[in-house]
Protein backbone atom coordinates (compact mmCIF):
# COMPACT_ATOMS: atom_id res chain seq x y z
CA UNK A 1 18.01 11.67 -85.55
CA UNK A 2 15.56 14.71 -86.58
CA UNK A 3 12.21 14.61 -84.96
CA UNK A 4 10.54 13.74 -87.91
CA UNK A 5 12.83 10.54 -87.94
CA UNK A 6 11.85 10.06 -83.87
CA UNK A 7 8.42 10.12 -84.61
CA UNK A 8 8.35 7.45 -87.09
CA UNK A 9 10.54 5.01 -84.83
CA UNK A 10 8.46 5.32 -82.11
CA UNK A 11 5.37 4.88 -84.64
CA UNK A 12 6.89 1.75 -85.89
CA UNK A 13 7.06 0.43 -82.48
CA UNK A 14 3.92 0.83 -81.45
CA UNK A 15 2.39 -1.14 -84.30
CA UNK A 16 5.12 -3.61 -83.83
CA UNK A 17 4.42 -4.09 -79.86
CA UNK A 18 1.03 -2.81 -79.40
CA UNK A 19 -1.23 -3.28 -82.88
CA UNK A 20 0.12 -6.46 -84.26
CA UNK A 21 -1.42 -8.72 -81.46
CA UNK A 22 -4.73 -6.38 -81.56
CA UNK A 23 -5.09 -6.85 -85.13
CA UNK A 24 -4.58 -10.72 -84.96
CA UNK A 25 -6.86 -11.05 -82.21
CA UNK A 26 -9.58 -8.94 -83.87
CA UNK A 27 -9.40 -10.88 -87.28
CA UNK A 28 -9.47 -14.37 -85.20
CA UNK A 29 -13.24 -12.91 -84.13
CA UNK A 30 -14.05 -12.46 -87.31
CA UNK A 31 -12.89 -15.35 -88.55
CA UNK A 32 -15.06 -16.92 -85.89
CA UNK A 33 -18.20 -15.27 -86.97
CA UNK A 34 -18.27 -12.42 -83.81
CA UNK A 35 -18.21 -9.97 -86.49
CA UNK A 36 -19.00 -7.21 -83.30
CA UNK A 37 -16.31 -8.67 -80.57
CA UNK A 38 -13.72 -8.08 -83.91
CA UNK A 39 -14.66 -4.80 -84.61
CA UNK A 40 -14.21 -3.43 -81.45
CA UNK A 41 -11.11 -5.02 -80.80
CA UNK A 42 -9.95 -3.89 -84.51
CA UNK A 43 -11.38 -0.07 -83.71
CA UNK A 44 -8.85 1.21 -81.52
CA UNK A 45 -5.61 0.47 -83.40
CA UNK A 46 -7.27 1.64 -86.62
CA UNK A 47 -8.36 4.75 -85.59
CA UNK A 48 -4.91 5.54 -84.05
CA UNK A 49 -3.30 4.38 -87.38
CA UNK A 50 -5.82 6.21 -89.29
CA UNK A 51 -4.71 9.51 -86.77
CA UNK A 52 -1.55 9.29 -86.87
CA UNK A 53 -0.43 8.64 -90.56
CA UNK A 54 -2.63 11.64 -91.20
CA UNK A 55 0.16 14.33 -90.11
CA UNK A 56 3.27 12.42 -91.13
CA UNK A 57 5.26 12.83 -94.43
CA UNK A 58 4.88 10.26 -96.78
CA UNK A 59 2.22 8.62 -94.85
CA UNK A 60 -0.77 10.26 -95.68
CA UNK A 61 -1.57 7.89 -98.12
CA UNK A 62 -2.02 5.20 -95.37
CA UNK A 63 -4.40 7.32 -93.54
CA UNK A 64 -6.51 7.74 -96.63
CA UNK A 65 -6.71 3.93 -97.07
CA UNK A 66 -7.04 3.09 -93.19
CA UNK A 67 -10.18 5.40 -93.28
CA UNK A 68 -11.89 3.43 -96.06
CA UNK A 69 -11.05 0.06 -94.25
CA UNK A 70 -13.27 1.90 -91.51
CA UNK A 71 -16.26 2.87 -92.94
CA UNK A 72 -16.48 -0.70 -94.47
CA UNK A 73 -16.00 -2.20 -91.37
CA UNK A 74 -18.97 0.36 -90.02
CA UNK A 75 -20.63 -0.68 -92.52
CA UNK A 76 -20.72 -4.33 -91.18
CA UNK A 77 -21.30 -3.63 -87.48
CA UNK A 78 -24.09 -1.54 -88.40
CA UNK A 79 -25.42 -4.41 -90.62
CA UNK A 80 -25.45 -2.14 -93.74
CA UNK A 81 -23.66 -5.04 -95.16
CA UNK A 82 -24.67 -8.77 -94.93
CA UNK A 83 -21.88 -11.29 -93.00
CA UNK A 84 -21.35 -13.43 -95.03
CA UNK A 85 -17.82 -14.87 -95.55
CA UNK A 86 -17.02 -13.13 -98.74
CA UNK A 87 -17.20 -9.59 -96.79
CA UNK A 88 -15.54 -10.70 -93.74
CA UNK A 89 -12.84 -12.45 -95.40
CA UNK A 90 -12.93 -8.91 -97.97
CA UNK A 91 -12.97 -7.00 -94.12
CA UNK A 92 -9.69 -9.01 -92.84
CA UNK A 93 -7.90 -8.54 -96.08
CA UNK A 94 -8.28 -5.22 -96.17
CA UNK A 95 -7.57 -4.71 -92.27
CA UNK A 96 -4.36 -6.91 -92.68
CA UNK A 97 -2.90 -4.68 -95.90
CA UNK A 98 -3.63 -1.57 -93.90
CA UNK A 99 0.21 -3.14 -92.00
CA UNK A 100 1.63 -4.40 -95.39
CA UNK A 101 1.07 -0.87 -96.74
CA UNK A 102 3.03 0.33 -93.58
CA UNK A 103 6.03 -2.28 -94.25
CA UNK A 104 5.99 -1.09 -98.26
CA UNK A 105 6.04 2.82 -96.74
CA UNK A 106 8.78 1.86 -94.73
CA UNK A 107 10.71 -0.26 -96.82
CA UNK A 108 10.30 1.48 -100.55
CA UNK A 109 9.12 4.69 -99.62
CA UNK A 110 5.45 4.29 -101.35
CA UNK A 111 3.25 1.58 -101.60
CA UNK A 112 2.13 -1.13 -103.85
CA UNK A 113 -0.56 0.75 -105.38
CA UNK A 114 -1.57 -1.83 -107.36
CA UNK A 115 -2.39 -3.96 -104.92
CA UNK A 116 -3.80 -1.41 -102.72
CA UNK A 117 -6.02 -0.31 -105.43
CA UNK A 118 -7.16 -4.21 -105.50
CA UNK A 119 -7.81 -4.25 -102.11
CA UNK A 120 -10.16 -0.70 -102.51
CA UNK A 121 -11.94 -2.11 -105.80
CA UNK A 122 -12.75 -5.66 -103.68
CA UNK A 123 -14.60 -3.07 -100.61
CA UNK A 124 -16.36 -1.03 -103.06
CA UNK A 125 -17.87 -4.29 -104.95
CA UNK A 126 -18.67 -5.87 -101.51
CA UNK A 127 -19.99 -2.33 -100.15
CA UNK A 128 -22.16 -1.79 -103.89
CA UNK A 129 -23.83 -5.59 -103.40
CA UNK A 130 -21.72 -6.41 -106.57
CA UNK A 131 -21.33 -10.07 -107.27
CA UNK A 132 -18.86 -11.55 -106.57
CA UNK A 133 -15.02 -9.90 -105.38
CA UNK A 134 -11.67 -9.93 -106.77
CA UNK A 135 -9.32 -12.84 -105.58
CA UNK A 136 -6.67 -11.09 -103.49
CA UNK A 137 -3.02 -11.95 -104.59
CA UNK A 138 -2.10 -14.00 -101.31
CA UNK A 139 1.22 -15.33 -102.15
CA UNK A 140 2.18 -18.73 -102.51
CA UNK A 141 3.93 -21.63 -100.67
CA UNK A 142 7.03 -23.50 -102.47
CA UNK A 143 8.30 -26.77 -101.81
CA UNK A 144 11.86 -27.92 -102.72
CA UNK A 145 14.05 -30.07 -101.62
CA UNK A 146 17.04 -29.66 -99.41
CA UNK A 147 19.47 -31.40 -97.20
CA UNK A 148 17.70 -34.39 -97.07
CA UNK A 149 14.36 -33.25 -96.48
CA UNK A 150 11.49 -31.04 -98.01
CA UNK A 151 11.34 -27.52 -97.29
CA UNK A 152 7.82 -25.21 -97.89
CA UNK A 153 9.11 -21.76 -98.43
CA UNK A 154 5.80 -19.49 -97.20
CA UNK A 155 6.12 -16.63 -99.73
CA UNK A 156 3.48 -14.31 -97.58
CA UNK A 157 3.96 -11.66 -95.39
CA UNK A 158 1.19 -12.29 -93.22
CA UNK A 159 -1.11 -15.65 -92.96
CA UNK A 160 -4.22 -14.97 -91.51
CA UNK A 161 -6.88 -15.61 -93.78
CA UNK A 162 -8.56 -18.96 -95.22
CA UNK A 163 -7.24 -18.19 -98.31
CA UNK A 164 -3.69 -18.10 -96.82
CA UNK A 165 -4.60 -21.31 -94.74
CA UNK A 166 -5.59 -23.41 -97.54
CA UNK A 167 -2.69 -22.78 -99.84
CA UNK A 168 -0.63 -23.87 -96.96
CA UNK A 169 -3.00 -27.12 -96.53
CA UNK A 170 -2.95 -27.79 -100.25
CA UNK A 171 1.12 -27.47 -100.36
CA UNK A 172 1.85 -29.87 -97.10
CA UNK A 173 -1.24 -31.99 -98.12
CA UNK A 174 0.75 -32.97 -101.34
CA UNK A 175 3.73 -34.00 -99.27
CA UNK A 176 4.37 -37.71 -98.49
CA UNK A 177 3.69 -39.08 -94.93
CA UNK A 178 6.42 -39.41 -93.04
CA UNK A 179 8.21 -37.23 -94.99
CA UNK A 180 10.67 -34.46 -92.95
CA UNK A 181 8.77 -30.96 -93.66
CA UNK A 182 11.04 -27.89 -92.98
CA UNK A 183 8.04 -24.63 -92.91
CA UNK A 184 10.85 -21.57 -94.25
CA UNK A 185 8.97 -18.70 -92.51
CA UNK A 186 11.24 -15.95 -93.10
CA UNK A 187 9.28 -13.85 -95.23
CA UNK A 188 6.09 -14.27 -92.61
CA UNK A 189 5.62 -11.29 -90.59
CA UNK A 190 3.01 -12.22 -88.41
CA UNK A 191 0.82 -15.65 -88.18
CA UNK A 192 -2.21 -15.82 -86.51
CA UNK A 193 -3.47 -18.96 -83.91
CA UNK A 194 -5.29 -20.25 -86.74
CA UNK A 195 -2.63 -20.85 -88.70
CA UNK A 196 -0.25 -22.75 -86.06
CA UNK A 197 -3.28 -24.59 -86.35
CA UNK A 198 -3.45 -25.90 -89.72
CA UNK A 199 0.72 -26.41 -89.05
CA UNK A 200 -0.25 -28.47 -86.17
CA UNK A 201 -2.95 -30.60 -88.35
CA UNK A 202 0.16 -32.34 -90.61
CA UNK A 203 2.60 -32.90 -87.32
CA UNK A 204 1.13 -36.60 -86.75
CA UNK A 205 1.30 -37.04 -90.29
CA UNK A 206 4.20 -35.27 -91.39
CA UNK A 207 7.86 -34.62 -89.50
CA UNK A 208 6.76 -31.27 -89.67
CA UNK A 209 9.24 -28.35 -88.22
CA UNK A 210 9.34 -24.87 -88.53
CA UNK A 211 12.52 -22.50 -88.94
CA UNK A 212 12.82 -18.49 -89.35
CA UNK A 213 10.68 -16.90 -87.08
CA UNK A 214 10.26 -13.27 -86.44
CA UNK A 215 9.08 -11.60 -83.57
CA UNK A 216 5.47 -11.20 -84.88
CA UNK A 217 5.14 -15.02 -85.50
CA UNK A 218 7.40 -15.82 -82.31
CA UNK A 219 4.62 -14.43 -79.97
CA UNK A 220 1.84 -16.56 -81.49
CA UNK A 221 3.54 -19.68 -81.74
CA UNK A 222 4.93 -19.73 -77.95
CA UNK A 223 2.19 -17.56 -76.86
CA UNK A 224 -0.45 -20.29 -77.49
CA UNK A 225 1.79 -23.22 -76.65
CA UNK A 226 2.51 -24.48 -80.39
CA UNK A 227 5.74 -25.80 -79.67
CA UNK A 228 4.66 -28.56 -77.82
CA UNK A 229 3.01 -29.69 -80.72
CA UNK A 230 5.13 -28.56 -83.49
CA UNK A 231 8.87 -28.99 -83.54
CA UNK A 232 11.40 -25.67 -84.13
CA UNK A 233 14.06 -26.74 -86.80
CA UNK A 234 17.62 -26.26 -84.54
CA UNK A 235 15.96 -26.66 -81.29
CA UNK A 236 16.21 -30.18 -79.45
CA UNK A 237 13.29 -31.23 -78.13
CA UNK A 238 12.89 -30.04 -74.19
CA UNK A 239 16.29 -28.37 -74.19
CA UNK A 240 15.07 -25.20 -75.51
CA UNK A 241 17.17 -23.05 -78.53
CA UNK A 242 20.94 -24.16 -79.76
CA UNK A 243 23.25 -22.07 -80.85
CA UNK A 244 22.18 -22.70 -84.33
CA UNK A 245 18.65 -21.47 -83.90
CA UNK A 246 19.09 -19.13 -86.45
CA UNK A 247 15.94 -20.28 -88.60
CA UNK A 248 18.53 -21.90 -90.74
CA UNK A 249 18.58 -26.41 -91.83
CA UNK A 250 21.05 -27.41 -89.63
C-alpha cells in the first residue's frame, strides 16, 4: 500500500470513528433550535475535513465544497442569516452531503455533481434572502411485501433531517395496525436519535422491527437504548443476536 493509499485509509477512519457521531450530534442541536451549541460541535470536524481533502488527490473537490458549507454556517452563528427552519434544515443538508460526497469520492472516484451543485444553488438562495429553496432529493422509502410480512426498504444514505423523517412517517403511517413491519436499512449509513425516534413512534402500533444495520446506525440505535423499544429482525428478545443476525428476514 503506497502512502498516498495509507493516507486515505486512515482518513476514512477517522470520519468513520471520530466525525460521524460529531456530525450527528451537531445536526441534533440544530434540529433543536441551538443553532450556536451545533455549530461548534459541527466546527471542528469540518475544518479538519475542509484541511485535509485540500492536499489529497482527487479530493480537492471536497475541500472546495466543505469550505462553502462553512461560511454559510458562519453566516448563521454570526446572525448574517435569519434561523429559521428553511436555513437550518438548508445548513444540515448541506453539512450531511459534505460525507455523501466523501462515500461518492470513495466509491466512484468523483462525485454526484449534480446533486452537489443542488446542494450549492439551495446555500446561495438561502445566503442571497431568495425565496424560497430547492427541495433536496432525499430518497425514498418502499414498501413491499415479503415472507409474510411488510418490509420498508429506506432508500437513503443518511436520515437525519425532517424531510427524511417524514417520508419515513408517511410510508409506516400507511401501513395497517398490527401489521409485521420489517425497516430494510441496508442502504442507511448513519441515523440520527431523532430518527430511532419516529421508528419508535409506530412500535405500539405496528410489529415494527428493524434489520441491516451498519456500524454508523448500530451506534445510535444501542447507543441511546432503542432496542428496548424497537425489536432487531433475527434477534430474540433478551437473548441478544442469533446466528442469523445478518440483517436478513429470517
Amino acid at each position: 500500500m503506497s502512502e498516498s493509499d495509507e493516507m486515505v485509509t486512515e482518513f476514512y477512519s477517522q470520519v468513520n470513528d471520530d466525525f460521524y457521531p460529531l456530525i450527528m450530534e451537531g445536526t441534533d442541536l440544530l434540529g433543536q433550535g441551538r443553532v450556536q451549541d451545533g455549530i461548534e460541535v459541527l466546527a471542528r470536524p469540518l475544518h479538519t475535513i475542509k484541511g485535509v481533502t485540500g492536499f489529497m488527490s482527487g479530493f480537492e473537490i471536497a475541500s472546495t465544497f466543505t469550505h462553502k458549507v462553512e461560511s454559510f454556517l458562519k453566516k448563521l452563528q454570526a446572525g448574517e442569516l435569519e434561523h429559521s427552519e428553511e436555513n437550518i434544515t438548508a445548513a444540515m443538508h448541506a453539512v450531511t452531503h459534505v460525507f455523501q460526497l466523501l462515500d461518492q469520492i470513495r466509491e466512484m472516484g468523483e462525485p454526484d455533481k449534480g446533486e452537489m451543485d443542488s446542494v450549492l444553488d439551495r446555500l446561495e438562495k438561502a445566503s442571497g434572502g431568495g425565496e424560497g429553496a430547492a427541495t433536496a432529493a432525499v430518497g425514498s422509502v418502499d414498501i413491499e411485501s415479503s415472507d409474510g410480512c411488510m418490509v420498508a426498504r429506506v432508500s437513503m444514505p443518511r436520515v437525519h433531517l425532517d424531510a427524511h423523517r417524514e417520508i419515513l412517517r408517511a410510508a409506516l403511517g400507511a401501513v395497517d395496525s398490527g401489521m409485521r413491519v420489517v425497516v430494510d436499512l441496508s442502504e442507511v449509513l448513519t441515523m440520527n436519535r431523532a430518527g430511532f425516534e419516529t421508528l419508535e413512534e409506530f412500535a405500539g402500533r405496528l410489529d415494527l422491527r428493524v434489520s441491516g444495520m451498519g456500524p454508523g446506525c448500530k451506534g445510535t440505535f444501542y447507543g441511546w437504548g432503542f432496542d428496548s423499544s424497537i425489536r432487531v429482525q433475527g434477534v430474540a428478545p433478551d437473548t441478544g443476536p442469533t446466528p442469523d443476525d445478518n440483517g436478513g428476514l429470517n
